[in-house]
N, C-alpha and C. Protein backbone atom coordinates (compact mmCIF):
# COMPACT_ATOMS: atom_id res chain seq x y z
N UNK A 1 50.95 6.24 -33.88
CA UNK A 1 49.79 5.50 -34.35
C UNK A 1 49.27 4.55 -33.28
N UNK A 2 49.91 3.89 -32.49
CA UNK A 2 49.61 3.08 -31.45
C UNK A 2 48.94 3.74 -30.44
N UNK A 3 49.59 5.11 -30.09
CA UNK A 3 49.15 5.94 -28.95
C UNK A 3 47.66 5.97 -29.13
N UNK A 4 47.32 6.63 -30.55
CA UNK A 4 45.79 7.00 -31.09
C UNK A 4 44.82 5.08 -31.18
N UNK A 5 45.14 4.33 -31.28
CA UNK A 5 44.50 3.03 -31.20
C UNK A 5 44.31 2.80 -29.64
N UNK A 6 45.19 3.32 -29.16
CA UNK A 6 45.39 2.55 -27.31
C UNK A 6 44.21 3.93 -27.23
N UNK A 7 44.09 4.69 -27.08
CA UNK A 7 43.20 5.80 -26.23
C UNK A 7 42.04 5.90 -27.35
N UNK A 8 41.91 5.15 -28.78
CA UNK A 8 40.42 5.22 -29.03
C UNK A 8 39.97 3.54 -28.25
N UNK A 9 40.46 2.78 -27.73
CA UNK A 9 40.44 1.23 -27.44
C UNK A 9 39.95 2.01 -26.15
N UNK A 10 40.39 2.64 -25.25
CA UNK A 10 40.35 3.04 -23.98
C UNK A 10 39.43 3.59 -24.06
N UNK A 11 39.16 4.96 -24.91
CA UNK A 11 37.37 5.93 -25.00
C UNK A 11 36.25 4.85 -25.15
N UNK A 12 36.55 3.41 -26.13
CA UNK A 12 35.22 2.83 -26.59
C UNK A 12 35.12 2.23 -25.43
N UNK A 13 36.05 1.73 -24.53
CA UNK A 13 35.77 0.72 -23.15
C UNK A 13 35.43 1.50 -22.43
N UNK A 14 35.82 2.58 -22.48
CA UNK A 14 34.63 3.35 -21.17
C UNK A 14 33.20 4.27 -21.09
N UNK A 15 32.98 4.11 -22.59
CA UNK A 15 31.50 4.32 -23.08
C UNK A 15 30.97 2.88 -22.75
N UNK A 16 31.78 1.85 -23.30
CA UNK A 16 30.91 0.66 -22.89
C UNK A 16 30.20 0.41 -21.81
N UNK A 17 31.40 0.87 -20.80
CA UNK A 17 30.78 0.41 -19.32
C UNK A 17 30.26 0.94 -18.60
N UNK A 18 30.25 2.74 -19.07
CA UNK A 18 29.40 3.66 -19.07
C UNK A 18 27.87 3.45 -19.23
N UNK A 19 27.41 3.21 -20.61
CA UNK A 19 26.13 2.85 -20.78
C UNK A 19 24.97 2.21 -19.87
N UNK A 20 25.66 1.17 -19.46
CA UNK A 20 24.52 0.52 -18.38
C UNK A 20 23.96 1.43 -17.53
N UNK A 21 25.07 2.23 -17.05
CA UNK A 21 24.87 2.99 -15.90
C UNK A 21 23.87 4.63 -16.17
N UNK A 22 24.44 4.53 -17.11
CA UNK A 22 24.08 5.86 -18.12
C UNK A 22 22.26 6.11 -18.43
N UNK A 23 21.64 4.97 -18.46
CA UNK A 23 20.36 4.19 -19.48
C UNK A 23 19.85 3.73 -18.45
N UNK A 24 19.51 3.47 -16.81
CA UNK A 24 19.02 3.09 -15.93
C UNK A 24 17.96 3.92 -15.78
N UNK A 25 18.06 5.20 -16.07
CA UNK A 25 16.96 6.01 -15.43
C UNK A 25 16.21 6.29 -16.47
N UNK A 26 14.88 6.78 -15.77
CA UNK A 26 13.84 7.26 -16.96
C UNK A 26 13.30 8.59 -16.83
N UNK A 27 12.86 9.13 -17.52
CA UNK A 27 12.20 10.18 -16.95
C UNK A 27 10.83 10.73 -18.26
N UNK A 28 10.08 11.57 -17.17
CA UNK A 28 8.99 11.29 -17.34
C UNK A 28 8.18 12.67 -17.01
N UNK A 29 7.25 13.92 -17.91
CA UNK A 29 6.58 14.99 -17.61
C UNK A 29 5.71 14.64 -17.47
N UNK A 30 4.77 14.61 -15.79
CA UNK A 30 3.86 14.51 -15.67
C UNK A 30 3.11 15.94 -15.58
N UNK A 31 1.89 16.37 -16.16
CA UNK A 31 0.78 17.16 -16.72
C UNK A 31 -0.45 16.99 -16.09
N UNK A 32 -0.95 17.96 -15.89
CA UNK A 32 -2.73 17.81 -15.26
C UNK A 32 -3.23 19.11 -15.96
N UNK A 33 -4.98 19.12 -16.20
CA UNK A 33 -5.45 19.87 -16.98
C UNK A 33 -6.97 19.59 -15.78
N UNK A 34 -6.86 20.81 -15.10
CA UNK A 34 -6.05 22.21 -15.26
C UNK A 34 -4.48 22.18 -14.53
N UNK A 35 -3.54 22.60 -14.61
CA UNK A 35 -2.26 22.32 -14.27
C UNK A 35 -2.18 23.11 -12.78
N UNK A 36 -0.75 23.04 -11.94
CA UNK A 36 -1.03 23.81 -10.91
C UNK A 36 -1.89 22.79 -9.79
N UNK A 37 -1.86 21.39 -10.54
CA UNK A 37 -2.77 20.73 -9.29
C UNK A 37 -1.57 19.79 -8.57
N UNK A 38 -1.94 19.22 -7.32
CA UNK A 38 -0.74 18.31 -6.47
C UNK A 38 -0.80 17.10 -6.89
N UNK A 39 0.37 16.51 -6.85
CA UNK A 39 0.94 15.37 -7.11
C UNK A 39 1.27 14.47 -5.70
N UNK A 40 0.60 13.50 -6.03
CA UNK A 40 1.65 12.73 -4.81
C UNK A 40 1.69 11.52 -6.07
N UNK A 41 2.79 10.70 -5.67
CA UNK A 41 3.54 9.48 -5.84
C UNK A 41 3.56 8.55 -4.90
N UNK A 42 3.05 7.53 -4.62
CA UNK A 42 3.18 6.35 -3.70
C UNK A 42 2.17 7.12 -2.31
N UNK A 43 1.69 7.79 -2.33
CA UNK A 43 1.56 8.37 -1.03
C UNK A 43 1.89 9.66 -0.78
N UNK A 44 3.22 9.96 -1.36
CA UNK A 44 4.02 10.91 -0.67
C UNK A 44 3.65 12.27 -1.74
N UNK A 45 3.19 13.34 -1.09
CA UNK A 45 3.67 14.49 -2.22
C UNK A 45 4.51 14.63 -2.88
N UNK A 46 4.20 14.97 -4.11
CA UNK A 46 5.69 15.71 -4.99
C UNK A 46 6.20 16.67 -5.32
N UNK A 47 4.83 17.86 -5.58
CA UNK A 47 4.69 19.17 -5.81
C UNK A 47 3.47 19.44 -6.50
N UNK A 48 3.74 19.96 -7.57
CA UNK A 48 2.55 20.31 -8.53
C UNK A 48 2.97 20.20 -9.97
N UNK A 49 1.86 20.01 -10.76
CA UNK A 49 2.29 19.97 -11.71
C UNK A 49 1.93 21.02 -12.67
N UNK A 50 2.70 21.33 -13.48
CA UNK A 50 3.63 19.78 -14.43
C UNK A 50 4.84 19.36 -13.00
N UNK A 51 5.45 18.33 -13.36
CA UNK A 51 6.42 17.47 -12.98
C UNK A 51 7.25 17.05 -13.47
N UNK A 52 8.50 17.14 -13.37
CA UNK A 52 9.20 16.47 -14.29
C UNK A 52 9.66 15.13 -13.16
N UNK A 53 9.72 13.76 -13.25
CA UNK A 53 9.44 12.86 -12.88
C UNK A 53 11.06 11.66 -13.23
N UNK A 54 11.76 11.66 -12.65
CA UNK A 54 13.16 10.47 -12.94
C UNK A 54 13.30 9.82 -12.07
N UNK A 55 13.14 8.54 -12.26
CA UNK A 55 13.60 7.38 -11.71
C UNK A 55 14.53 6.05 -12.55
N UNK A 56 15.21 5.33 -11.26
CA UNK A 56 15.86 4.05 -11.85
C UNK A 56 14.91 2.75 -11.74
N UNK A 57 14.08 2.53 -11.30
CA UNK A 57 13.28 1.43 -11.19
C UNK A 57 13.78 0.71 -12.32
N UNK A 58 13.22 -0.86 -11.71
CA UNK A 58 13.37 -1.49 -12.99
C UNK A 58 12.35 -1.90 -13.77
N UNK A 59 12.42 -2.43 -14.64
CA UNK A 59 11.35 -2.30 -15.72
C UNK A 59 9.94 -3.28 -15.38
N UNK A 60 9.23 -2.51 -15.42
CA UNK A 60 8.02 -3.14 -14.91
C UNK A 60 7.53 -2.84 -13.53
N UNK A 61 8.03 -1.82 -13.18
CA UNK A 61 7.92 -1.26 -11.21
C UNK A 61 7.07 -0.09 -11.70
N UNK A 62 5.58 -0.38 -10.76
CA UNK A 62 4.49 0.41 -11.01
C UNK A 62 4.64 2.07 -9.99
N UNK A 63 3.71 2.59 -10.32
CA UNK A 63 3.85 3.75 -9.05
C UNK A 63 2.58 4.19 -9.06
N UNK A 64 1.95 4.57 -7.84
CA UNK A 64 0.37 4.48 -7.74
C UNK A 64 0.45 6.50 -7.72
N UNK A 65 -0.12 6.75 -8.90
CA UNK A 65 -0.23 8.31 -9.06
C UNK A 65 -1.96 9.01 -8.42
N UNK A 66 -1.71 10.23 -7.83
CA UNK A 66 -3.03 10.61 -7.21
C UNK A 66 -2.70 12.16 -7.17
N UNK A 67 -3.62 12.61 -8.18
CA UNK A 67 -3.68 13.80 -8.62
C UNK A 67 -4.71 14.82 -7.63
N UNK A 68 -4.42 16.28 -7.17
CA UNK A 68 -5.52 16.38 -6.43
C UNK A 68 -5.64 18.35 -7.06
N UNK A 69 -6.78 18.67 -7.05
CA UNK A 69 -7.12 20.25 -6.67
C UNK A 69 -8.64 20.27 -6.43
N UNK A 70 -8.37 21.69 -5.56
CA UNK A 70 -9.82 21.72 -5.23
C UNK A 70 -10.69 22.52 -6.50
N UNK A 71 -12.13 21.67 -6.04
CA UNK A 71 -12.95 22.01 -6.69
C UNK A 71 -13.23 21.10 -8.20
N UNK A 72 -12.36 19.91 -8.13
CA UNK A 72 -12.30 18.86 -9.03
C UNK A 72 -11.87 17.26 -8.19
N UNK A 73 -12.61 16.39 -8.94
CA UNK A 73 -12.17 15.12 -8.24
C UNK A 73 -11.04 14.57 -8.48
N UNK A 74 -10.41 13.90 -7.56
CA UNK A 74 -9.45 13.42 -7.37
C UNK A 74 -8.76 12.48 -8.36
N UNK A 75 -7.67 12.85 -9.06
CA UNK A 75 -7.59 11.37 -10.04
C UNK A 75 -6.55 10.23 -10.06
N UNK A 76 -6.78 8.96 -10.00
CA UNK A 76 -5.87 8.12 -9.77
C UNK A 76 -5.55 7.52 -11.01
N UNK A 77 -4.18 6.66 -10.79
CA UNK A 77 -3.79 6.26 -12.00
C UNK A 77 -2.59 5.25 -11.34
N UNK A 78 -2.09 4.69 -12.24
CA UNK A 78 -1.10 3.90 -12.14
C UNK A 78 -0.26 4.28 -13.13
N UNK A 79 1.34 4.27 -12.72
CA UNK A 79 2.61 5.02 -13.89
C UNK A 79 3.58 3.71 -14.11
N UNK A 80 3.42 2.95 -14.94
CA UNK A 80 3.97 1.43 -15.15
C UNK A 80 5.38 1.83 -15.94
N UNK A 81 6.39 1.40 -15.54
CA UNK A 81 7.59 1.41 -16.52
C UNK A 81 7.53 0.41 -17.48
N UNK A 82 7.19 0.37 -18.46
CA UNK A 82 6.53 -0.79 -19.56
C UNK A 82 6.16 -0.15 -20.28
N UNK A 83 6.41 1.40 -21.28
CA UNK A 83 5.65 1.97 -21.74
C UNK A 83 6.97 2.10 -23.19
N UNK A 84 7.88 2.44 -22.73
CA UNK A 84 8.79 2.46 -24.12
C UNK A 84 10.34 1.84 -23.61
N UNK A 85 10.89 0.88 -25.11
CA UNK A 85 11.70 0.12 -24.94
C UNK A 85 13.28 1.58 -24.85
N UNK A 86 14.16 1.54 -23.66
CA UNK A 86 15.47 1.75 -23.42
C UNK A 86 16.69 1.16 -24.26
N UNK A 87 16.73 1.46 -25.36
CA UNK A 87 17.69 1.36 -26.11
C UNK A 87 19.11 1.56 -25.63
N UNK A 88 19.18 2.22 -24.90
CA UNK A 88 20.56 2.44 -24.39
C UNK A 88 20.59 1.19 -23.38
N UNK A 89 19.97 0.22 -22.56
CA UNK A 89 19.54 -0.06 -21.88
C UNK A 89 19.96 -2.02 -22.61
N UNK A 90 19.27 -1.99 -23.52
CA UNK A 90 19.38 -2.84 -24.19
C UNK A 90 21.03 -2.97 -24.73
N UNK A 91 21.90 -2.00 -25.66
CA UNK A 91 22.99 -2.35 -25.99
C UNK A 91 24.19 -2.21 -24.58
N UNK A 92 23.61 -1.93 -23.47
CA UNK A 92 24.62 -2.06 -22.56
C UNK A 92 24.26 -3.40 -21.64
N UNK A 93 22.99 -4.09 -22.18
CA UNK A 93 23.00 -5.25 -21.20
C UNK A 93 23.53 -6.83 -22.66
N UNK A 94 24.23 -6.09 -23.74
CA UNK A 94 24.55 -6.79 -24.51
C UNK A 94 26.12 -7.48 -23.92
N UNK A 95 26.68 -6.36 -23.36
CA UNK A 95 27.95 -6.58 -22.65
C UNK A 95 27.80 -6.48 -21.36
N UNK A 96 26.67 -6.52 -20.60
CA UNK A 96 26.89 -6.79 -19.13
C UNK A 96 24.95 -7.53 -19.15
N UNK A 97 25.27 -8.32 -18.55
CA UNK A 97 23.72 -9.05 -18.04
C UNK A 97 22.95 -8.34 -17.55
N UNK A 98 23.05 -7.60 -15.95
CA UNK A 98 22.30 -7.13 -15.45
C UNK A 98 21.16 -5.62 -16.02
N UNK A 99 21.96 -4.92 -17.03
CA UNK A 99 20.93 -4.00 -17.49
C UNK A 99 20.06 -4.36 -18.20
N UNK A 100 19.39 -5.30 -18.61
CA UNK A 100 18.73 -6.09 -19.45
C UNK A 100 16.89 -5.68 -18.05
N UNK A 101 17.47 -5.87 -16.76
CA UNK A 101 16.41 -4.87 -16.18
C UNK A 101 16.08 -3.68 -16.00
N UNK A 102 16.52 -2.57 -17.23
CA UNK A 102 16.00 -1.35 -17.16
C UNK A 102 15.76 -1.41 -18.77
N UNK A 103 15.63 -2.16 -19.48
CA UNK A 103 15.06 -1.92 -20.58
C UNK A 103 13.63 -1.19 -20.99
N UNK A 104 13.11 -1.00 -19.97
CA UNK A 104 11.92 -0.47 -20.62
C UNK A 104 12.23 1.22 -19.55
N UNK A 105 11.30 1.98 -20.30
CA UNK A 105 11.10 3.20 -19.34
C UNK A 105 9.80 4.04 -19.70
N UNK A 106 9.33 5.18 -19.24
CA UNK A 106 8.34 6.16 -19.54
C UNK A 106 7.89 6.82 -21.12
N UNK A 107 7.00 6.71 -21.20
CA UNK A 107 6.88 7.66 -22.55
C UNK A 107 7.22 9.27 -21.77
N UNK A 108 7.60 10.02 -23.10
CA UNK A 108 8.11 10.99 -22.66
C UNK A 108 6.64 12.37 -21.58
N UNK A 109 5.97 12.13 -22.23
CA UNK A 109 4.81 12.92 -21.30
C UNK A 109 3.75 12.12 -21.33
N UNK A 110 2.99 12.28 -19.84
CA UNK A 110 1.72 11.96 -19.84
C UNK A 110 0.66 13.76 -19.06
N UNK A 111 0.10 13.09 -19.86
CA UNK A 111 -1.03 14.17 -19.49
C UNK A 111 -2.48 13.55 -18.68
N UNK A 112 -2.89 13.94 -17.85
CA UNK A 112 -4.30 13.86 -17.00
C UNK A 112 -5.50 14.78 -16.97
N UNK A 113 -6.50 14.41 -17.19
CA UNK A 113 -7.53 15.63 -17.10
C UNK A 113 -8.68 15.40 -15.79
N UNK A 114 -8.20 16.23 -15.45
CA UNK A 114 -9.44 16.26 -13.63
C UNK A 114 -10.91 16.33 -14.24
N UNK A 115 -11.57 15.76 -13.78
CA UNK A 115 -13.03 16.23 -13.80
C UNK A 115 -13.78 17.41 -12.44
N UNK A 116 -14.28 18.77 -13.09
CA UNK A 116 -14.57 19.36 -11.82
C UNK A 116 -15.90 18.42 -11.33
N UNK A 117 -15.96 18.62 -10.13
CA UNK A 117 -16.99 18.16 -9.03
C UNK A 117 -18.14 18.44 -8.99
N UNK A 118 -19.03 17.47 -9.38
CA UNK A 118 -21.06 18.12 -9.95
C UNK A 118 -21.34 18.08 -8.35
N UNK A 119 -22.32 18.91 -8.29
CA UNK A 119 -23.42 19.59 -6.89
C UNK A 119 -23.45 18.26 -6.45
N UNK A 120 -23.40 16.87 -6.79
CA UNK A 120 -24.22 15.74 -6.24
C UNK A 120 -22.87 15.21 -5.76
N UNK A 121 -21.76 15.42 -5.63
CA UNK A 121 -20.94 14.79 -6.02
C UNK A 121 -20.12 14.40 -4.14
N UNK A 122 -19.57 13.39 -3.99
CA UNK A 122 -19.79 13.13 -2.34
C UNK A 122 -18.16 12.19 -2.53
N UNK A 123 -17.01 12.80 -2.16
CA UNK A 123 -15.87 11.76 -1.82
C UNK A 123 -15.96 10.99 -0.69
């Protein structure tokens, strides 16, 4: 009986300390319509989308999004971690302080729609 108390005492302490670590990241399907168009992030390419998109940032760390294909204009955006509260995130910064900065993360998809490019139209 002791054995089974000592190793469920031991499983719950290492989910505990698990969690923080566990609940840091977010992730995030980024979408364009028409799809098949490029992605960059900060600058940097990513691929095309769709995207599937994970990061640890902490909550409230923006990312400057810039959507591109030809024959449509270019679309920008901003991807704010501030969009849905990290629950896991929250009960692991109950027992440790520091995760209390990844509480927030991505809604699960965002979607974008390009506008194609009128005859007048001059980047």
């Amino acid at each position: 009986m002791k054995t089974l108390q000592k190793t469920t005492a031991l499983m719950v302490a290492i989910v505990m300390l698990l969690i923080p670590f566990l609940s840091c990241s977010s992730t995030t399907m980024i979408n364009s319509i028409p799809d098949n168009s490029k992605l960059y992030m900060n600058g940097e390419i990513k691929g095309n989308t769709p995207y599937k998109h994970t990061d640890s940032a902490v909550s409230g760390a923006t990312t400057e999004i810039v959507i591109k294909k030809e024959g449509y204009q270019d679309f920008r955006t901003i991807l704010s971690k501030n969009e849905q509260v990290n629950v896991g995130a929250i009960i692991g910064g109950i027992f440790f302080l520091f995760p209390f900065i990844w509480t927030m993360g991505y809604y699960p998809t965002h979607t974008y729609e390009l506008q194609k490019v009128s005859p007048n139209y001059v980047p």
